[in-house]
N, C-alpha and C. Protein backbone atom coordinates (compact mmCIF):
# COMPACT_ATOMS: atom_id res chain seq x y z
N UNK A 1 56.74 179.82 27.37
CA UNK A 1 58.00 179.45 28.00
C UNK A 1 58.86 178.64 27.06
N UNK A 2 58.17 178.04 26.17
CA UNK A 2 59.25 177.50 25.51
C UNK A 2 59.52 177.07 24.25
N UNK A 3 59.06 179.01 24.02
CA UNK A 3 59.74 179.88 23.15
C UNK A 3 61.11 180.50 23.82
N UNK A 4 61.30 180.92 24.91
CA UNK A 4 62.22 181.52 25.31
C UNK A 4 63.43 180.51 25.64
N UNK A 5 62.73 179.24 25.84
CA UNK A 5 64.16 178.49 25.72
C UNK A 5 64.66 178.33 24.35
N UNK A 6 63.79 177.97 23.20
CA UNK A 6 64.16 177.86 21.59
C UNK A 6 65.53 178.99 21.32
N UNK A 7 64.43 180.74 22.29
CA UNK A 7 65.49 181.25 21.56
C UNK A 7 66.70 181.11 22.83
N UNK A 8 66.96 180.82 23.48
CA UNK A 8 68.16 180.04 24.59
C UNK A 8 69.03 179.48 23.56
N UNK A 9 68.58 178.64 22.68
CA UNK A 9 68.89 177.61 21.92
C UNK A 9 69.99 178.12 21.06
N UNK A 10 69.12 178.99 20.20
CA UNK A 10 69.65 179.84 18.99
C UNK A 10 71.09 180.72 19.46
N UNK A 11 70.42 181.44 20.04
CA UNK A 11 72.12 182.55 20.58
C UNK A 11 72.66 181.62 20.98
N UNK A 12 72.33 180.97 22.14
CA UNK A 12 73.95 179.97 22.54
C UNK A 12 74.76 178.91 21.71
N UNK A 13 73.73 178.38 20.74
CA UNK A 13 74.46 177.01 19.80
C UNK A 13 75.00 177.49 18.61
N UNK A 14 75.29 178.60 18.49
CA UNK A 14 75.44 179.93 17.56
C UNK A 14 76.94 180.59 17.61
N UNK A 15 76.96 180.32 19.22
CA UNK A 15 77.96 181.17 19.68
C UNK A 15 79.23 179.72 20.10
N UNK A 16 78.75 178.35 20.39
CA UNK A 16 79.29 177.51 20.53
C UNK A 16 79.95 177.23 19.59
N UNK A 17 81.55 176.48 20.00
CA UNK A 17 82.18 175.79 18.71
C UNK A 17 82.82 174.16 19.73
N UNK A 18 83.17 173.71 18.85
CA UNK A 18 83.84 172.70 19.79
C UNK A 18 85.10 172.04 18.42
N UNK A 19 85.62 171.55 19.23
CA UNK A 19 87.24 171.38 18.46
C UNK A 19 87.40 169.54 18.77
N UNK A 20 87.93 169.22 17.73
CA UNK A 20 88.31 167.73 18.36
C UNK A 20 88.95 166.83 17.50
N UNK A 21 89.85 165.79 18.02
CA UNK A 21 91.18 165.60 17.18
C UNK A 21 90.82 164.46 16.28
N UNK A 22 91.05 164.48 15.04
CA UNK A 22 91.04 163.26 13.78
C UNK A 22 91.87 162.60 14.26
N UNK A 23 91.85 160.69 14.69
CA UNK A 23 92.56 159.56 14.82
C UNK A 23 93.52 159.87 13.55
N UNK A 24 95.04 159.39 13.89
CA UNK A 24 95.83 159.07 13.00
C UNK A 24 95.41 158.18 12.02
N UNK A 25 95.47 158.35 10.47
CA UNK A 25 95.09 157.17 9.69
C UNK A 25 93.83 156.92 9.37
N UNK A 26 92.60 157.74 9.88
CA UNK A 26 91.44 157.33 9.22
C UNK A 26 91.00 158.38 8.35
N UNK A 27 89.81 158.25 7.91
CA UNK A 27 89.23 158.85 6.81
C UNK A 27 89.28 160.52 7.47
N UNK A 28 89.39 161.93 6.40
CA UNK A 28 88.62 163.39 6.67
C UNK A 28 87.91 163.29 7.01
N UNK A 29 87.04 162.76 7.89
CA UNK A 29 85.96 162.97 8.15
C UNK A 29 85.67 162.01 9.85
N UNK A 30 84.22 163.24 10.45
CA UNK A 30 84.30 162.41 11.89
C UNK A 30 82.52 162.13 11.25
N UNK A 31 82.52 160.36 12.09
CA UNK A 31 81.09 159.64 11.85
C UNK A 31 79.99 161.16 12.62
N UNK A 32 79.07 160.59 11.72
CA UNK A 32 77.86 161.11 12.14
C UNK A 32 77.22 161.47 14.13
N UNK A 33 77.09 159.99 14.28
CA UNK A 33 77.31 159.72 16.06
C UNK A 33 78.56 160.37 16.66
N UNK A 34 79.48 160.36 15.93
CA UNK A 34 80.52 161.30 16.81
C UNK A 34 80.26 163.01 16.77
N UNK A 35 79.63 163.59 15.38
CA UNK A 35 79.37 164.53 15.84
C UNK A 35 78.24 164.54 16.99
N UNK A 36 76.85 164.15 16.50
CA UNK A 36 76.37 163.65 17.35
C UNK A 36 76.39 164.12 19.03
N UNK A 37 77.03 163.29 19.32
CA UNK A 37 77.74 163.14 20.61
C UNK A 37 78.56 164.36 21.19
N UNK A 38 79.75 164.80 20.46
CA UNK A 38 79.90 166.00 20.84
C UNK A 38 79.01 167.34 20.75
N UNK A 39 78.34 167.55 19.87
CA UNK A 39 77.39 168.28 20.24
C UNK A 39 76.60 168.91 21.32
N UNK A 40 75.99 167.38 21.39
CA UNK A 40 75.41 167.14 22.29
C UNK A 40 75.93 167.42 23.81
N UNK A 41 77.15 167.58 24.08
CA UNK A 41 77.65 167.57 24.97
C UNK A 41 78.07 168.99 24.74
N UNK A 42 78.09 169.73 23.92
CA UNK A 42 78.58 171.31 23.89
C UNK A 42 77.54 172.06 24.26
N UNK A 43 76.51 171.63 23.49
CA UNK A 43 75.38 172.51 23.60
C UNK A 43 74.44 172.45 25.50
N UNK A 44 74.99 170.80 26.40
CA UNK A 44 74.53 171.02 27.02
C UNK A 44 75.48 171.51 28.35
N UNK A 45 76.68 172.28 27.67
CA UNK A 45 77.85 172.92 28.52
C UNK A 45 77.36 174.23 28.27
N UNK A 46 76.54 175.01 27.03
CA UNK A 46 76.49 176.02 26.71
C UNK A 46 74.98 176.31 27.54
N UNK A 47 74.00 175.44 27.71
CA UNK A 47 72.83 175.75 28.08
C UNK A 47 72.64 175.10 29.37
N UNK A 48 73.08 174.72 29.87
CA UNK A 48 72.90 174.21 31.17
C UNK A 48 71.96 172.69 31.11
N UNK A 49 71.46 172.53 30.00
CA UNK A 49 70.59 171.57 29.85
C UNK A 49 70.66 170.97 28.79
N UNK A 50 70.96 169.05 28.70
CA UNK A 50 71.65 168.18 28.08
C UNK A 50 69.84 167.54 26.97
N UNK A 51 69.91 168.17 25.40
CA UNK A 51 68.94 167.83 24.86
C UNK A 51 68.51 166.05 24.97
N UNK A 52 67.53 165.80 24.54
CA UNK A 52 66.63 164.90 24.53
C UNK A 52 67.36 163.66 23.61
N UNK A 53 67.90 164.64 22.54
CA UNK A 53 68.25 163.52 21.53
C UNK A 53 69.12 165.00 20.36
N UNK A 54 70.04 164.13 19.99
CA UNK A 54 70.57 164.97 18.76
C UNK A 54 71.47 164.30 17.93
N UNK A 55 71.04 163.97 16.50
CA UNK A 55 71.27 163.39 15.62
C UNK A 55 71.40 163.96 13.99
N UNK A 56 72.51 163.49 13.55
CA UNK A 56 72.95 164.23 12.26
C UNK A 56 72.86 162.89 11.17
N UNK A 57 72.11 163.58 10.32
CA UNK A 57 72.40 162.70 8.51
C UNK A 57 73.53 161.81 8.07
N UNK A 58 74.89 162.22 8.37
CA UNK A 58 75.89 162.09 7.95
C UNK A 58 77.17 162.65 8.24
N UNK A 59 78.18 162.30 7.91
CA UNK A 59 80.08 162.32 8.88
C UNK A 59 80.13 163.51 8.41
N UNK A 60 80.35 164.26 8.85
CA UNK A 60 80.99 165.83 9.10
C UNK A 60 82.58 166.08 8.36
N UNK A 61 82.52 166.24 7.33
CA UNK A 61 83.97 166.12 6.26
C UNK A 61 84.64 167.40 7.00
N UNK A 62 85.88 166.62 7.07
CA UNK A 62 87.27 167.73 7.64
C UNK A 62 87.91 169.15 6.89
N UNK A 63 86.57 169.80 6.35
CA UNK A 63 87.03 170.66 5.26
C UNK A 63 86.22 171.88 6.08
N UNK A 64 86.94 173.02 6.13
CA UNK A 64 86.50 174.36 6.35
C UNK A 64 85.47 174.93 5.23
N UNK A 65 84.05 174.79 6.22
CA UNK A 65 83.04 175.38 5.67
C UNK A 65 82.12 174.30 5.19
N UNK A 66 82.40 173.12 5.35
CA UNK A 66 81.99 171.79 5.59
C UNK A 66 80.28 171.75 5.99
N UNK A 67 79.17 171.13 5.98
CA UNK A 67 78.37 171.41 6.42
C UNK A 67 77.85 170.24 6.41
N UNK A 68 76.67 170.01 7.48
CA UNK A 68 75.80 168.60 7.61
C UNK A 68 74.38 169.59 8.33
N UNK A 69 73.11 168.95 8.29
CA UNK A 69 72.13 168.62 8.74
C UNK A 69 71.87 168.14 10.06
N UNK A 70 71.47 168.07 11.21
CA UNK A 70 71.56 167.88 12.70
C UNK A 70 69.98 168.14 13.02
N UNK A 71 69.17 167.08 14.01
CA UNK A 71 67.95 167.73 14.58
C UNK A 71 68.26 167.31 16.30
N UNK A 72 67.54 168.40 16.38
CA UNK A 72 67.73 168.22 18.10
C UNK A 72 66.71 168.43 18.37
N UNK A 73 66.43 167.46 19.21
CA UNK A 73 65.24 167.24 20.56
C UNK A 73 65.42 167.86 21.82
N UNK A 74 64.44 168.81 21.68
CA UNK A 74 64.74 169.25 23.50
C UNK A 74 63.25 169.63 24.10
N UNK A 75 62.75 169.49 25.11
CA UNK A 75 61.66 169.47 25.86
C UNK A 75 60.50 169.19 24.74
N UNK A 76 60.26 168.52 23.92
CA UNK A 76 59.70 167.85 23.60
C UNK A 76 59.15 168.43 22.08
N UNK A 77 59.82 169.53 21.67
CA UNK A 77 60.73 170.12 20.51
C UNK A 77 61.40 169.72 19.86
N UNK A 78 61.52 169.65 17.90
CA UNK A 78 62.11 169.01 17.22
C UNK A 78 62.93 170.49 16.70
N UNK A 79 64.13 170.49 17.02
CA UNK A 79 65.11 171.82 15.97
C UNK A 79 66.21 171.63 15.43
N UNK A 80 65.78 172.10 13.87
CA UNK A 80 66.51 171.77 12.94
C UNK A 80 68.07 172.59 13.23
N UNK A 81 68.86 171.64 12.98
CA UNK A 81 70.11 172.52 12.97
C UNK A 81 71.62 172.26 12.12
N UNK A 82 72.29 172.95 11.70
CA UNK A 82 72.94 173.10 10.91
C UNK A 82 74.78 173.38 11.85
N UNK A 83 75.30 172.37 11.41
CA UNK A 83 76.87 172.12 11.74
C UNK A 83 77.64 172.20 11.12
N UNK A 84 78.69 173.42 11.18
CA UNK A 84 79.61 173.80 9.82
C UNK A 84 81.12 173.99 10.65
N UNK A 85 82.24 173.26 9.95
CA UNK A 85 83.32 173.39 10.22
C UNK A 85 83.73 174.72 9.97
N UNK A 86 84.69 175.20 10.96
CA UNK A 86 84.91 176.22 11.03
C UNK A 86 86.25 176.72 10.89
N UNK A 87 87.45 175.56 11.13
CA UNK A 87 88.75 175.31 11.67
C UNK A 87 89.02 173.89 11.12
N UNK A 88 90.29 173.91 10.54
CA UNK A 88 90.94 172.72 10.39
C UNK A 88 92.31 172.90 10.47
N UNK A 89 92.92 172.43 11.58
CA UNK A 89 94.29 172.83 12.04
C UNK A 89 94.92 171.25 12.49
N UNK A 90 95.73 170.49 10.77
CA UNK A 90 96.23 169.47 11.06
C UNK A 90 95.35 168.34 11.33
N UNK A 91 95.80 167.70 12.75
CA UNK A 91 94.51 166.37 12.98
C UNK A 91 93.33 166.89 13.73
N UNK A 92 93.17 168.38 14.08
CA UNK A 92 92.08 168.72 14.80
C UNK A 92 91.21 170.13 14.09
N UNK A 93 90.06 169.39 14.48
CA UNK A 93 88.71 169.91 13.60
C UNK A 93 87.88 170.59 14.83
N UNK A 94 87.50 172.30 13.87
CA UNK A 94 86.37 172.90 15.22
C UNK A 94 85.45 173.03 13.99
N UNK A 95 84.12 172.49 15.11
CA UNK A 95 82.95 173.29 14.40
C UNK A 95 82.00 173.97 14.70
N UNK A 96 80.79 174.31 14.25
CA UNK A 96 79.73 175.46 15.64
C UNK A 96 78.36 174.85 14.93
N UNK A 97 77.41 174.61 16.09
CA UNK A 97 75.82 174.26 15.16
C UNK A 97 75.39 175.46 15.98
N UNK A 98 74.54 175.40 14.90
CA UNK A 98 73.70 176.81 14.26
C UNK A 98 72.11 175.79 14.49
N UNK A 99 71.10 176.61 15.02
CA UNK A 99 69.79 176.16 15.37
C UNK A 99 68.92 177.08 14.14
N UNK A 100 68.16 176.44 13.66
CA UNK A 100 67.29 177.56 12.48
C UNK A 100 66.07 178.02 13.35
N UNK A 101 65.70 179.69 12.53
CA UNK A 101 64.86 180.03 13.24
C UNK A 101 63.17 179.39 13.41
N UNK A 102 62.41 179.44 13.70
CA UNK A 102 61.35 178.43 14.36
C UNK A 102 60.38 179.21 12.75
């Protein structure tokens, strides 16, 4: 059973993007916890179910094709995952995490 949620995981956090606006005046880049956080909140709009824990290395630079490191905790599962900007339109940034295969 939960293998079939892993692969739940994969197609849907795959297919997810989420978009969100750079504060006037601060750095290219959104903190770590902020991706973080949105994520976290995409992936548990995309799956019906809000992971355990999900935490990234480092701030997510405002550059298309951009990439960071991400692990997510879910039912008692560690999955590695990968967050790449996808969109940079002005002060607002989309990006999509990608779950690696098991």
């Amino acid at each position: 059973m939960l293998q079939v949620k892993r692969e739940r995981i994969i197609a849907s956090a795959a297919l997810g993007a989420l978009s969100i606006l750079l504060a006037t005046g601060c750095s290219a880049s959104i903190s770590a916890s902020r991706v973080a956080e949105e994520s976290s909140k995409m992936l548990t709009s995309e799956l019906g179910q809000e992971p355990d824990d999900l935490t990234c290395d480092e701030g997510l630079p405002a550059e298309v094709g951009a990439e960071i490191r991400c692990v997510i905790e879910i039912d008692g599962e560690t999955i590695d995952a990968t967050v790449t900007v996808t969109e940079v339109d002005g002060n607002e940034v989309q990006w999509e995490i990608r779950t690696e295969a098991p």
